[in-house]
PDB file of N, CA and C in Angstrom:
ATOM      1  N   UNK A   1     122.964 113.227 106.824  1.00  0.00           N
ATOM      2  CA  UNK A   1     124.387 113.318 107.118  1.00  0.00           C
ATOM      3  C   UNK A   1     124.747 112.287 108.187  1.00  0.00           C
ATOM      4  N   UNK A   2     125.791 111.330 108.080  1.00  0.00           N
ATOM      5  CA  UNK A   2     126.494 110.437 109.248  1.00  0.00           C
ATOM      6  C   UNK A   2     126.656 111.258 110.547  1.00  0.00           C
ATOM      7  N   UNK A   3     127.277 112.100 110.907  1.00  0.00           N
ATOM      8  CA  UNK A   3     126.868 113.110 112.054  1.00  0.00           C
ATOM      9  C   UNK A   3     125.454 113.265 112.720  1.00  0.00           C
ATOM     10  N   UNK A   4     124.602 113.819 112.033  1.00  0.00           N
ATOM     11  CA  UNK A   4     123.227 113.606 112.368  1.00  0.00           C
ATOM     12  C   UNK A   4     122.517 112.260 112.323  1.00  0.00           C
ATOM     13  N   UNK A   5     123.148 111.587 111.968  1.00  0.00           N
ATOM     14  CA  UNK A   5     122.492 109.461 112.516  1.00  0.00           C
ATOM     15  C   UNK A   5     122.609 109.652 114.073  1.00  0.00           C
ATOM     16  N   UNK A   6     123.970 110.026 114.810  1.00  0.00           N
ATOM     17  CA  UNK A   6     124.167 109.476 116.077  1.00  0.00           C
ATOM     18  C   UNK A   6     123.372 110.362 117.075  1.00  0.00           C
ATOM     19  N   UNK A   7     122.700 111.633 116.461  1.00  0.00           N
ATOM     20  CA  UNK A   7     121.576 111.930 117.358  1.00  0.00           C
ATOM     21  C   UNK A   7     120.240 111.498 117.914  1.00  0.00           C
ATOM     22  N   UNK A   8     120.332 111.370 119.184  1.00  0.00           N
ATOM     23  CA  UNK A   8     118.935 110.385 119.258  1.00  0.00           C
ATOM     24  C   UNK A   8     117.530 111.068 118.716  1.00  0.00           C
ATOM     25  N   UNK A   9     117.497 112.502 118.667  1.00  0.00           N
ATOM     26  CA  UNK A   9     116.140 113.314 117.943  1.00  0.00           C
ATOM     27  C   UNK A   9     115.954 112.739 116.972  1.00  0.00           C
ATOM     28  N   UNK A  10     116.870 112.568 115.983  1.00  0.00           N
ATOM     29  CA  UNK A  10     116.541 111.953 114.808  1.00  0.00           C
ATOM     30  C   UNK A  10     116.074 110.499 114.376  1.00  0.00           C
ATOM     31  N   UNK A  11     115.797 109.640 115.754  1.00  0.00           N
ATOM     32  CA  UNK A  11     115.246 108.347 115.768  1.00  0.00           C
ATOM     33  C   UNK A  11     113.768 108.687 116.233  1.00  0.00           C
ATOM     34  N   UNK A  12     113.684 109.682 116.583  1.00  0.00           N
ATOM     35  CA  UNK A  12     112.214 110.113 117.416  1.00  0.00           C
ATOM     36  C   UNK A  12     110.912 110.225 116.497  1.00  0.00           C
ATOM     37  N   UNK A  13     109.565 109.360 116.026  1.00  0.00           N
ATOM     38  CA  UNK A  13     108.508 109.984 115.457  1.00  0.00           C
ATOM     39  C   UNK A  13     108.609 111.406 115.766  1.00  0.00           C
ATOM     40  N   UNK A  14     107.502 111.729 114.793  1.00  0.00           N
ATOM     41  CA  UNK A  14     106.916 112.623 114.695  1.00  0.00           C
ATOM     42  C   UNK A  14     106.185 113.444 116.132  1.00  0.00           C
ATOM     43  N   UNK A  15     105.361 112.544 116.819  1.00  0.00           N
ATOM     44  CA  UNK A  15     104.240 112.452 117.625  1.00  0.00           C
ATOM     45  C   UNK A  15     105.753 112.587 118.799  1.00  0.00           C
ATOM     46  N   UNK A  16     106.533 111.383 118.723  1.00  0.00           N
ATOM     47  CA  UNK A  16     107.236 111.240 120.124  1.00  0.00           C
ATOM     48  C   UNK A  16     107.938 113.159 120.098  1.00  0.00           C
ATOM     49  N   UNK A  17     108.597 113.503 118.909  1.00  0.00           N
ATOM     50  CA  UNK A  17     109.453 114.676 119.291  1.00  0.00           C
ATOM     51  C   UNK A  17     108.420 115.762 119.618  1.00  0.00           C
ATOM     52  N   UNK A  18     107.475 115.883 119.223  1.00  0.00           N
ATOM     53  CA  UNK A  18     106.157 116.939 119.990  1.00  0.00           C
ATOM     54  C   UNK A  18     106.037 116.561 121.419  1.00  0.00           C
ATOM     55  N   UNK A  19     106.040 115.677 121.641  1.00  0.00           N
ATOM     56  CA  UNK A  19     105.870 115.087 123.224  1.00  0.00           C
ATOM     57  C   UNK A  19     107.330 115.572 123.984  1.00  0.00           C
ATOM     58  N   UNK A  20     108.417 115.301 123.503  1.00  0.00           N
ATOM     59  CA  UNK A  20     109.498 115.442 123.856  1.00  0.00           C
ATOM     60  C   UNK A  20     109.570 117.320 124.311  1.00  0.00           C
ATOM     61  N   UNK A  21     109.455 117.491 123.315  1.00  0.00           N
ATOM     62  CA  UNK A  21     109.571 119.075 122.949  1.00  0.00           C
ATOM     63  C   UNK A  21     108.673 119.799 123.757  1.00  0.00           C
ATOM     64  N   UNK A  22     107.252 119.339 123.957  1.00  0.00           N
ATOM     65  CA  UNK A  22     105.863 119.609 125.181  1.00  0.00           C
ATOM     66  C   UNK A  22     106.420 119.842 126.539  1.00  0.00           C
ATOM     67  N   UNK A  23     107.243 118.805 127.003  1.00  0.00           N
ATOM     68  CA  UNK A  23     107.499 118.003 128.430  1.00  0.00           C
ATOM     69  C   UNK A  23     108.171 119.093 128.815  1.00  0.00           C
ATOM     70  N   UNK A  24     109.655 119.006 127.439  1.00  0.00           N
ATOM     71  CA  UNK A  24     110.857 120.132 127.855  1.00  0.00           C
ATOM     72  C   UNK A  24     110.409 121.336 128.097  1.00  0.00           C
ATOM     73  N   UNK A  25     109.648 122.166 127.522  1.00  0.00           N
ATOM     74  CA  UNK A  25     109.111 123.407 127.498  1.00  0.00           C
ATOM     75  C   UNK A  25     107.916 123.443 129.228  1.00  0.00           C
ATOM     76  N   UNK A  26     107.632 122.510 129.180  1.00  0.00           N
ATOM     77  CA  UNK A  26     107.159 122.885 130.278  1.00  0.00           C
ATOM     78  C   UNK A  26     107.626 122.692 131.535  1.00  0.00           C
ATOM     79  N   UNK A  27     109.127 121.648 131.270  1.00  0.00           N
ATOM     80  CA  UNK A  27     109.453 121.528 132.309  1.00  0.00           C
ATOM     81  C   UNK A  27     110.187 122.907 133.012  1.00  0.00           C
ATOM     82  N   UNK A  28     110.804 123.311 131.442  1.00  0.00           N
ATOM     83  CA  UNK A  28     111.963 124.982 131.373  1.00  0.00           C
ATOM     84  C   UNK A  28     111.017 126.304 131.819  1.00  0.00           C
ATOM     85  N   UNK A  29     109.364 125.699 132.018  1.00  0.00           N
ATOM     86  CA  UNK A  29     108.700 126.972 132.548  1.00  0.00           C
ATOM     87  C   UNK A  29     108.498 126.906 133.911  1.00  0.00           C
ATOM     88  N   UNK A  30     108.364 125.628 134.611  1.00  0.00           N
ATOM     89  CA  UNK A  30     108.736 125.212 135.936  1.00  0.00           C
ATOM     90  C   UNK A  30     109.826 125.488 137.081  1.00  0.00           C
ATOM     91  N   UNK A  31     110.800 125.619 136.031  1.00  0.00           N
ATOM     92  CA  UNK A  31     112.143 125.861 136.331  1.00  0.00           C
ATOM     93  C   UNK A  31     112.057 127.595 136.612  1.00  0.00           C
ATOM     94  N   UNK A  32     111.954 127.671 135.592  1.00  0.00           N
ATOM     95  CA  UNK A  32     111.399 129.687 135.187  1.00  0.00           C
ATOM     96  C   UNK A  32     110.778 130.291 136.603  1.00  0.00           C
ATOM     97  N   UNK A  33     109.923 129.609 136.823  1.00  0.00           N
ATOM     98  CA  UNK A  33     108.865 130.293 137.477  1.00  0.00           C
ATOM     99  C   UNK A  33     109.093 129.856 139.153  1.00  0.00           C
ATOM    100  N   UNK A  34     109.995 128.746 139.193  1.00  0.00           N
ATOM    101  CA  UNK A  34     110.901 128.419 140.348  1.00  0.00           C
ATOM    102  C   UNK A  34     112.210 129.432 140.868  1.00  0.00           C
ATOM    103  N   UNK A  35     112.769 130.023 139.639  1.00  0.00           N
ATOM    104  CA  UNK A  35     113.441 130.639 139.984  1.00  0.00           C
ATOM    105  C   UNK A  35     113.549 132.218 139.957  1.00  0.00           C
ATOM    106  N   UNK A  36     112.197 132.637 139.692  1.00  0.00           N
ATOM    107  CA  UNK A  36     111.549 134.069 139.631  1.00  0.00           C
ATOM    108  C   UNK A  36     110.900 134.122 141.331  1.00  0.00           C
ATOM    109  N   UNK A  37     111.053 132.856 141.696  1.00  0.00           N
ATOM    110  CA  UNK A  37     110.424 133.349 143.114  1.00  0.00           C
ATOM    111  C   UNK A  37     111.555 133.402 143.832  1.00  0.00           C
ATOM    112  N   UNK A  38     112.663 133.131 143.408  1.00  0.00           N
ATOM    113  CA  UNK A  38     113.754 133.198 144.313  1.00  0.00           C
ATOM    114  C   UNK A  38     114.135 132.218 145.306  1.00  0.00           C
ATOM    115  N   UNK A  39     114.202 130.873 145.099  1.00  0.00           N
ATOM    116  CA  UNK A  39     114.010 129.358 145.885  1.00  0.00           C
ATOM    117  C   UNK A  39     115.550 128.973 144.807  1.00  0.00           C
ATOM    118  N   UNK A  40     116.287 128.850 146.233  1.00  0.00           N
ATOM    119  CA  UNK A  40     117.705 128.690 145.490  1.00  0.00           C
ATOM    120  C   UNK A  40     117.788 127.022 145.773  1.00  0.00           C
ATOM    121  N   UNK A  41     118.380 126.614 144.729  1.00  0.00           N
ATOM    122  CA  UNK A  41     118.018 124.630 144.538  1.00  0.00           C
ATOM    123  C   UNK A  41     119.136 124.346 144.331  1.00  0.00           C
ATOM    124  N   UNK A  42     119.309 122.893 144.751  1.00  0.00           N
ATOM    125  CA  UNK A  42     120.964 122.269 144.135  1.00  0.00           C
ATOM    126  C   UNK A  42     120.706 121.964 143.227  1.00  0.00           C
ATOM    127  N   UNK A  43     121.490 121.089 142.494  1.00  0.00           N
ATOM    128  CA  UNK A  43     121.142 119.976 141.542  1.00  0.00           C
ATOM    129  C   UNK A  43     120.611 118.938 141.666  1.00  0.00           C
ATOM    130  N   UNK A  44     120.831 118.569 143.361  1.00  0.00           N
ATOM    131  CA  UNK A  44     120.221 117.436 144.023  1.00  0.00           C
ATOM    132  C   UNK A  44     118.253 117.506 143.947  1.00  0.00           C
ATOM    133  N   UNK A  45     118.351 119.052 144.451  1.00  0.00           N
ATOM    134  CA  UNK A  45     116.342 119.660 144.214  1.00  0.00           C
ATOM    135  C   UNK A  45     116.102 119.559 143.266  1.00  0.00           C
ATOM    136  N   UNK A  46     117.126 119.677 141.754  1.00  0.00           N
ATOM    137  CA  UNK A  46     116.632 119.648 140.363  1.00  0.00           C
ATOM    138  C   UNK A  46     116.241 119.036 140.196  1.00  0.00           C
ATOM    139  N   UNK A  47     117.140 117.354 140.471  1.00  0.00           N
ATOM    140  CA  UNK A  47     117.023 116.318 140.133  1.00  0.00           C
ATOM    141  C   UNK A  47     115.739 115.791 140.619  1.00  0.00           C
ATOM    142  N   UNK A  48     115.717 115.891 141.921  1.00  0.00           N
ATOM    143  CA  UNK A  48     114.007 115.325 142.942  1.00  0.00           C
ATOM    144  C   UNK A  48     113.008 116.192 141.940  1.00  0.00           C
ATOM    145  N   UNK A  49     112.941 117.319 141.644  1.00  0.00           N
ATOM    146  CA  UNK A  49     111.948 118.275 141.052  1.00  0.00           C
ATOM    147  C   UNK A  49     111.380 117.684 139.796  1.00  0.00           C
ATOM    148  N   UNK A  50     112.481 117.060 138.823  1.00  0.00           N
ATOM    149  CA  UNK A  50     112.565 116.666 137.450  1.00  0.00           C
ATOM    150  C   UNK A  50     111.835 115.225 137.973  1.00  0.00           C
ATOM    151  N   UNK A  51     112.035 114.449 138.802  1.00  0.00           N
ATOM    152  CA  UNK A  51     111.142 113.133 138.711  1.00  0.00           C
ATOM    153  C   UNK A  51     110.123 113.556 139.057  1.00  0.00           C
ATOM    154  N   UNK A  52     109.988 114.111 139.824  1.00  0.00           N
ATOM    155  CA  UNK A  52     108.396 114.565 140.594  1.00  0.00           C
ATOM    156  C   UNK A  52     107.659 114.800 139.448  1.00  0.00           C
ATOM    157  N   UNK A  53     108.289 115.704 138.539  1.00  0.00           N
ATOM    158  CA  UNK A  53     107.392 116.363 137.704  1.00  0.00           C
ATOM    159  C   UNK A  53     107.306 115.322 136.523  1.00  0.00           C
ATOM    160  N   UNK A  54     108.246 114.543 135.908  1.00  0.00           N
ATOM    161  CA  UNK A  54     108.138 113.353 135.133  1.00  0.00           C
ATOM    162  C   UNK A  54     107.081 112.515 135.618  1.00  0.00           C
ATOM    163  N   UNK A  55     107.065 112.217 136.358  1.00  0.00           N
ATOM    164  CA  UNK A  55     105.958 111.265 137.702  1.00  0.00           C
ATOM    165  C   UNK A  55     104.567 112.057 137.339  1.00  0.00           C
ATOM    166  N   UNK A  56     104.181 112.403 137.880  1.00  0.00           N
ATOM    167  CA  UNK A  56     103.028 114.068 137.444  1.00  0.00           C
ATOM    168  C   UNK A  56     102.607 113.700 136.042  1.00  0.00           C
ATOM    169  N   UNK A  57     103.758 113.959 135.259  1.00  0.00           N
ATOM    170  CA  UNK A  57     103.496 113.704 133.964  1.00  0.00           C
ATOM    171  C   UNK A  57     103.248 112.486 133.218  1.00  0.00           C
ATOM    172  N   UNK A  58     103.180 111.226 134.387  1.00  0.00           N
ATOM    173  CA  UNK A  58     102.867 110.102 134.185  1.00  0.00           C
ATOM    174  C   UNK A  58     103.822 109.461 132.561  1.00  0.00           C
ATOM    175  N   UNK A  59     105.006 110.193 133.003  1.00  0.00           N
ATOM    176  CA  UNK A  59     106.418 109.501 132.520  1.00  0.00           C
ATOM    177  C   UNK A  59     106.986 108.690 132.874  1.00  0.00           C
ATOM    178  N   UNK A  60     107.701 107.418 132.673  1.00  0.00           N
ATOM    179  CA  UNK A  60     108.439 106.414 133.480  1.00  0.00           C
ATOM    180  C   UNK A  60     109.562 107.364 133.739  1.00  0.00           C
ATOM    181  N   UNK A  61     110.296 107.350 134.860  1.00  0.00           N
ATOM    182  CA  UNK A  61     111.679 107.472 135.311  1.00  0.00           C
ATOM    183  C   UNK A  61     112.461 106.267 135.117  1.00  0.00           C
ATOM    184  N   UNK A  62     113.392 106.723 134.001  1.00  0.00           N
ATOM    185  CA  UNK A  62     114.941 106.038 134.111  1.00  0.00           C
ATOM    186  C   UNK A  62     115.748 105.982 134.945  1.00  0.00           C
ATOM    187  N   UNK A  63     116.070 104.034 135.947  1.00  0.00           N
ATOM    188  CA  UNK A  63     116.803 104.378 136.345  1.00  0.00           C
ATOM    189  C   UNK A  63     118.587 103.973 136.222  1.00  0.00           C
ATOM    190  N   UNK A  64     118.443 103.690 134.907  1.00  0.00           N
ATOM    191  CA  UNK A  64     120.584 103.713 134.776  1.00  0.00           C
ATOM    192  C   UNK A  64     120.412 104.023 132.964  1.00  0.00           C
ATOM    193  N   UNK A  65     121.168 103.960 132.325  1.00  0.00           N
ATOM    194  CA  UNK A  65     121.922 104.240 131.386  1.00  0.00           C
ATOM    195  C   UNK A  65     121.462 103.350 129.699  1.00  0.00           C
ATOM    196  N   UNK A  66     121.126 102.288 130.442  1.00  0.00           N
ATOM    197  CA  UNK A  66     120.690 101.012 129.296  1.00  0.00           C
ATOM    198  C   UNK A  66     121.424 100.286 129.403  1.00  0.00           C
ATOM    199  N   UNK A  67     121.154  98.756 128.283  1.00  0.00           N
ATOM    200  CA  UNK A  67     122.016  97.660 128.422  1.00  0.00           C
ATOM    201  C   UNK A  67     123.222  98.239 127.406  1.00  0.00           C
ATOM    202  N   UNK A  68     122.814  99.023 125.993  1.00  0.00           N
ATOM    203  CA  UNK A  68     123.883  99.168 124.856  1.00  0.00           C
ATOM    204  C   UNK A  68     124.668 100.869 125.009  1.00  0.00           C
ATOM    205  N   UNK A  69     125.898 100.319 124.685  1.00  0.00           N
ATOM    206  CA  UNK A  69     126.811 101.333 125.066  1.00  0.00           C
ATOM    207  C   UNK A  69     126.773 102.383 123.925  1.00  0.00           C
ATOM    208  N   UNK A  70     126.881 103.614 123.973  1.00  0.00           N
ATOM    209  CA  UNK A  70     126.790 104.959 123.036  1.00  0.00           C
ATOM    210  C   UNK A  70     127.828 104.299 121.747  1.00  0.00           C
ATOM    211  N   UNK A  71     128.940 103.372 122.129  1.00  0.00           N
ATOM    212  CA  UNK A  71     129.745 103.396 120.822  1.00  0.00           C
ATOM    213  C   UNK A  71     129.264 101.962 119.948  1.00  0.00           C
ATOM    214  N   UNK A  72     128.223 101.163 120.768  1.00  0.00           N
ATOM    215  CA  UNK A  72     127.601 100.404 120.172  1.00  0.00           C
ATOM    216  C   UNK A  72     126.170 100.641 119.184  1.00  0.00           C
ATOM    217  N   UNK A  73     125.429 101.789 120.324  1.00  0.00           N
ATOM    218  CA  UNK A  73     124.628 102.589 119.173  1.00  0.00           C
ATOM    219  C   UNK A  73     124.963 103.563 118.014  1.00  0.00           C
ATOM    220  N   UNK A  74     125.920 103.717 118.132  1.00  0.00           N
ATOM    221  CA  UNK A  74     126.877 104.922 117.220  1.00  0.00           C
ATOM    222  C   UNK A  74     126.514 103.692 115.984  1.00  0.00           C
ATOM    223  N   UNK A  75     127.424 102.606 116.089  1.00  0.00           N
ATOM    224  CA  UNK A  75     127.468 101.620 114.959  1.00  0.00           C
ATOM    225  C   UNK A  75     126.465 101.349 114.507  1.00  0.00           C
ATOM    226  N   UNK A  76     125.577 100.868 115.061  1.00  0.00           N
ATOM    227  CA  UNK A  76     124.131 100.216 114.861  1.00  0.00           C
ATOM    228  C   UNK A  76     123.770 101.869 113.425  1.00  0.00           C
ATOM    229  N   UNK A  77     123.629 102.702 113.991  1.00  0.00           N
ATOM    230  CA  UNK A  77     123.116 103.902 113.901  1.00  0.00           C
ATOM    231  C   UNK A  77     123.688 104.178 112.314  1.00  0.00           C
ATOM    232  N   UNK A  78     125.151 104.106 112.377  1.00  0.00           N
ATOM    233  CA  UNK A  78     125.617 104.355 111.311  1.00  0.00           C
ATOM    234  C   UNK A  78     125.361 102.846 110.247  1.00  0.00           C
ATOM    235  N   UNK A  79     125.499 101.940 110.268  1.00  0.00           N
ATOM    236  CA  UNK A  79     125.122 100.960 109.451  1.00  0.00           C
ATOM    237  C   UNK A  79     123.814 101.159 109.264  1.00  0.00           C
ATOM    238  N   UNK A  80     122.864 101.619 109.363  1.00  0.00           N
ATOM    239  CA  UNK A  80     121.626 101.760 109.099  1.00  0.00           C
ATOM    240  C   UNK A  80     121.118 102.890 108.293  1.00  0.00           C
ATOM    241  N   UNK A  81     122.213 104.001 108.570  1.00  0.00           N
ATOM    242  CA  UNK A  81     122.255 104.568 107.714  1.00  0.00           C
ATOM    243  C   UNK A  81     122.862 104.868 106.051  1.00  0.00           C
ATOM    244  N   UNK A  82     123.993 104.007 106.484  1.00  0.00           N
ATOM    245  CA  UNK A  82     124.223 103.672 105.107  1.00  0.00           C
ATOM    246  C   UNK A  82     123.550 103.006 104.230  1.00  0.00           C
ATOM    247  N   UNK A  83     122.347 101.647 105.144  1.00  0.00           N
ATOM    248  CA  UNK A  83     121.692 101.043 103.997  1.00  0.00           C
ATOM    249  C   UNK A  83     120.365 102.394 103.123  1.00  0.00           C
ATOM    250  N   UNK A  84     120.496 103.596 104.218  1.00  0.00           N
ATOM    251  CA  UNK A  84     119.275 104.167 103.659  1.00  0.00           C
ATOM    252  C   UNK A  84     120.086 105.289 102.654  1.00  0.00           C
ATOM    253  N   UNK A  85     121.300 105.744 102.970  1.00  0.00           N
ATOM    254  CA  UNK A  85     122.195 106.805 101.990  1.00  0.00           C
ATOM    255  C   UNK A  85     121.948 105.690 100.723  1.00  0.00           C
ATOM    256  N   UNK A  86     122.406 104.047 100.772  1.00  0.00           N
ATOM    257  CA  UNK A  86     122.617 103.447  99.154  1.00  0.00           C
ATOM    258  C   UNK A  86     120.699 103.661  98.268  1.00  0.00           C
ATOM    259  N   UNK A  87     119.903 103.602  99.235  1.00  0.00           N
ATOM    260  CA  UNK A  87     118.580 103.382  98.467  1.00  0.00           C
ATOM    261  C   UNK A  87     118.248 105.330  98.086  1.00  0.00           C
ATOM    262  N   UNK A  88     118.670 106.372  98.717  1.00  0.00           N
ATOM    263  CA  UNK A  88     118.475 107.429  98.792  1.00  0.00           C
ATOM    264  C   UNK A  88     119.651 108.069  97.120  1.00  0.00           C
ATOM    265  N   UNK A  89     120.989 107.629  97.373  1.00  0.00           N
ATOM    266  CA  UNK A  89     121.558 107.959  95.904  1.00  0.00           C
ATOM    267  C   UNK A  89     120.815 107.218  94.850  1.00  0.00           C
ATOM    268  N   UNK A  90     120.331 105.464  94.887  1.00  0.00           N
ATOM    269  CA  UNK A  90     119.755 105.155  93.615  1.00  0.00           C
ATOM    270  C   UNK A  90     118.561 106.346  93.332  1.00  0.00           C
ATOM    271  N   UNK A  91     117.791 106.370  94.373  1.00  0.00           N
ATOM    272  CA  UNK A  91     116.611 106.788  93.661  1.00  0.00           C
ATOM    273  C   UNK A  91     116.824 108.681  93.536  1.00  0.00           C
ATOM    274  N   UNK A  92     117.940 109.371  93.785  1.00  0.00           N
ATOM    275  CA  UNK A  92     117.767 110.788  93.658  1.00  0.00           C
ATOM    276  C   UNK A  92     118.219 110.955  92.267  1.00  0.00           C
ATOM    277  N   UNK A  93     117.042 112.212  92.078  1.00  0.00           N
ATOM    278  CA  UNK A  93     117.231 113.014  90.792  1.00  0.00           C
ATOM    279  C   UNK A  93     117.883 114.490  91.189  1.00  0.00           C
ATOM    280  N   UNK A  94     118.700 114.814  90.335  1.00  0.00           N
ATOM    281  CA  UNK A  94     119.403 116.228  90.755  1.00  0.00           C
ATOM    282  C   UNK A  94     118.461 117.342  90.104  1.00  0.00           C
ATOM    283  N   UNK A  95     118.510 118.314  90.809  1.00  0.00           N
ATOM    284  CA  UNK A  95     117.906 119.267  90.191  1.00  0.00           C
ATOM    285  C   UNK A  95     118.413 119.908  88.908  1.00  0.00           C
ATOM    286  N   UNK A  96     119.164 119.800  88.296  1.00  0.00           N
ATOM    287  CA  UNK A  96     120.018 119.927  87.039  1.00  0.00           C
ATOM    288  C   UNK A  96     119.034 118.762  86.100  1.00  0.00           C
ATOM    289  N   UNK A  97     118.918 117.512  86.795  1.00  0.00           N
ATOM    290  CA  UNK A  97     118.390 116.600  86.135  1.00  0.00           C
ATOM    291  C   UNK A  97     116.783 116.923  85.434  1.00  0.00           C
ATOM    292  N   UNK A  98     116.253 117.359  86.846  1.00  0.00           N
ATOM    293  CA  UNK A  98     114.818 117.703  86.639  1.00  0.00           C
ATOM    294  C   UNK A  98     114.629 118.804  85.752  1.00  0.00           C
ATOM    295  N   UNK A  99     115.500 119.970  85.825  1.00  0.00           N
ATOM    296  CA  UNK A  99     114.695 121.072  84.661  1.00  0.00           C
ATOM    297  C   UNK A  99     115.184 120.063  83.324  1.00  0.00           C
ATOM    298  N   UNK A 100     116.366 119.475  83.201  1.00  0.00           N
ATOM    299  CA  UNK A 100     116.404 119.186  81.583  1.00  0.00           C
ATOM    300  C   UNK A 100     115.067 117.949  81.302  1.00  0.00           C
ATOM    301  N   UNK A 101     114.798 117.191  81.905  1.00  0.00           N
ATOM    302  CA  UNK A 101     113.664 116.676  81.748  1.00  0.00           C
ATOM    303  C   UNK A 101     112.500 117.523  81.609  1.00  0.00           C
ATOM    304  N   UNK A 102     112.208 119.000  82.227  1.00  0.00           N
ATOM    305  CA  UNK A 102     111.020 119.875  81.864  1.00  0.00           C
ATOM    306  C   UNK A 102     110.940 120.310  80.483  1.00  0.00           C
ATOM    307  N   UNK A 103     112.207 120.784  80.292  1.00  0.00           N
ATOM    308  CA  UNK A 103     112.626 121.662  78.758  1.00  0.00           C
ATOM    309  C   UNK A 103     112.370 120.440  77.886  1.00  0.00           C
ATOM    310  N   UNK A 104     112.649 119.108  77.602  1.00  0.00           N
ATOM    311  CA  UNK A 104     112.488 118.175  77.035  1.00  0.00           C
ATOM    312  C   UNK A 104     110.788 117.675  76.917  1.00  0.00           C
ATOM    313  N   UNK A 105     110.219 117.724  77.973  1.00  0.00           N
ATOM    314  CA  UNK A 105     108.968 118.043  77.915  1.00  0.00           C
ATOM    315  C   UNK A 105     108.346 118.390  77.195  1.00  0.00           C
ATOM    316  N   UNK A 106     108.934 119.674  77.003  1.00  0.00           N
ATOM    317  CA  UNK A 106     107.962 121.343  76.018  1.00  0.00           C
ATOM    318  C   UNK A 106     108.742 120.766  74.694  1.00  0.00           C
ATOM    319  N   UNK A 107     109.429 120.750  74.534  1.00  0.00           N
ATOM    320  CA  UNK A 107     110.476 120.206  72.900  1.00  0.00           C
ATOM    321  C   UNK A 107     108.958 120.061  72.173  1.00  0.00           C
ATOM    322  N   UNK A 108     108.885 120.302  70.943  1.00  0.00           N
ATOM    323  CA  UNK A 108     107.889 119.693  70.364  1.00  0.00           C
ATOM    324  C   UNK A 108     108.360 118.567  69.413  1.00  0.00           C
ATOM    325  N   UNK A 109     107.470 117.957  69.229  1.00  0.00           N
ATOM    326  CA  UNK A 109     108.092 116.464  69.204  1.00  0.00           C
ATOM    327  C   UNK A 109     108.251 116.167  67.392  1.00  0.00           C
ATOM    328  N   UNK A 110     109.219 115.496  67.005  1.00  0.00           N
ATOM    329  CA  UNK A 110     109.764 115.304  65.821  1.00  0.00           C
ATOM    330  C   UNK A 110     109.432 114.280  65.065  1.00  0.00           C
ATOM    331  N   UNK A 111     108.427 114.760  63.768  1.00  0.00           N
ATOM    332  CA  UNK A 111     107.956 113.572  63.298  1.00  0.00           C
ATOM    333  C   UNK A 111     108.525 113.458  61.772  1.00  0.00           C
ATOM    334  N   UNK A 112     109.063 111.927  62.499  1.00  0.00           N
ATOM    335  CA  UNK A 112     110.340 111.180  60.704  1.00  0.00           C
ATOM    336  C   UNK A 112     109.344 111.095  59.546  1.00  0.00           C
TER     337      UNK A 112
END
């Protein structure tokens, strides 16, 4: 779907979104277990907490935004997907398509 192009998950390997998904979960148990002890934080402690622990995790820290702007990757994103929607309609078969090709299958075959 064009909607789901401009998400960045969906540019992510396989390997990278397990990693992604690893980091988050452990960062959200950090957090958890920070705030079960009762240690009240700004956003400012979040923020120091979240590099520390990126750092730790021998993650690079980002520090600004990038060179390309969200409505420049939007485009990129969507033209790329259209070249893969035109190769994705040539080559799909509908499922309507596929059983009449099964039943045609079994047909027994007609000899002139």
């Amino acid at each position: 779907m064009p909607s789901d192009t401009v998400i960045a998950k969906n540019y992510l390997e396989k390997k990278e979104l397990e990693h992604l998904n690893r980091i988050g979960n452990m960062y959200l148990d950090y957090a958890e277990m920070q705030a079960a002890r009762g240690w009240a934080m700004t956003m400012k402690d979040w923020i120091e907490k979240l590099n520390a622990f990126l750092k730790f995790s021998e993650y690079e820290i980002l520090t600004n935004a990038g060179k390309i702007s969200r409505e420049v990757a939007e485009t990129l994103a969507l033209k790329e997907y259209e070249k893969f929607r035109k190769v994705q309609d040539k080559n799909y078969v509908s499922d309507f398509d596929r059983e009449v090709k099964k039943i045609v299958r079994k047909l027994p075959k007609k000899k002139w």
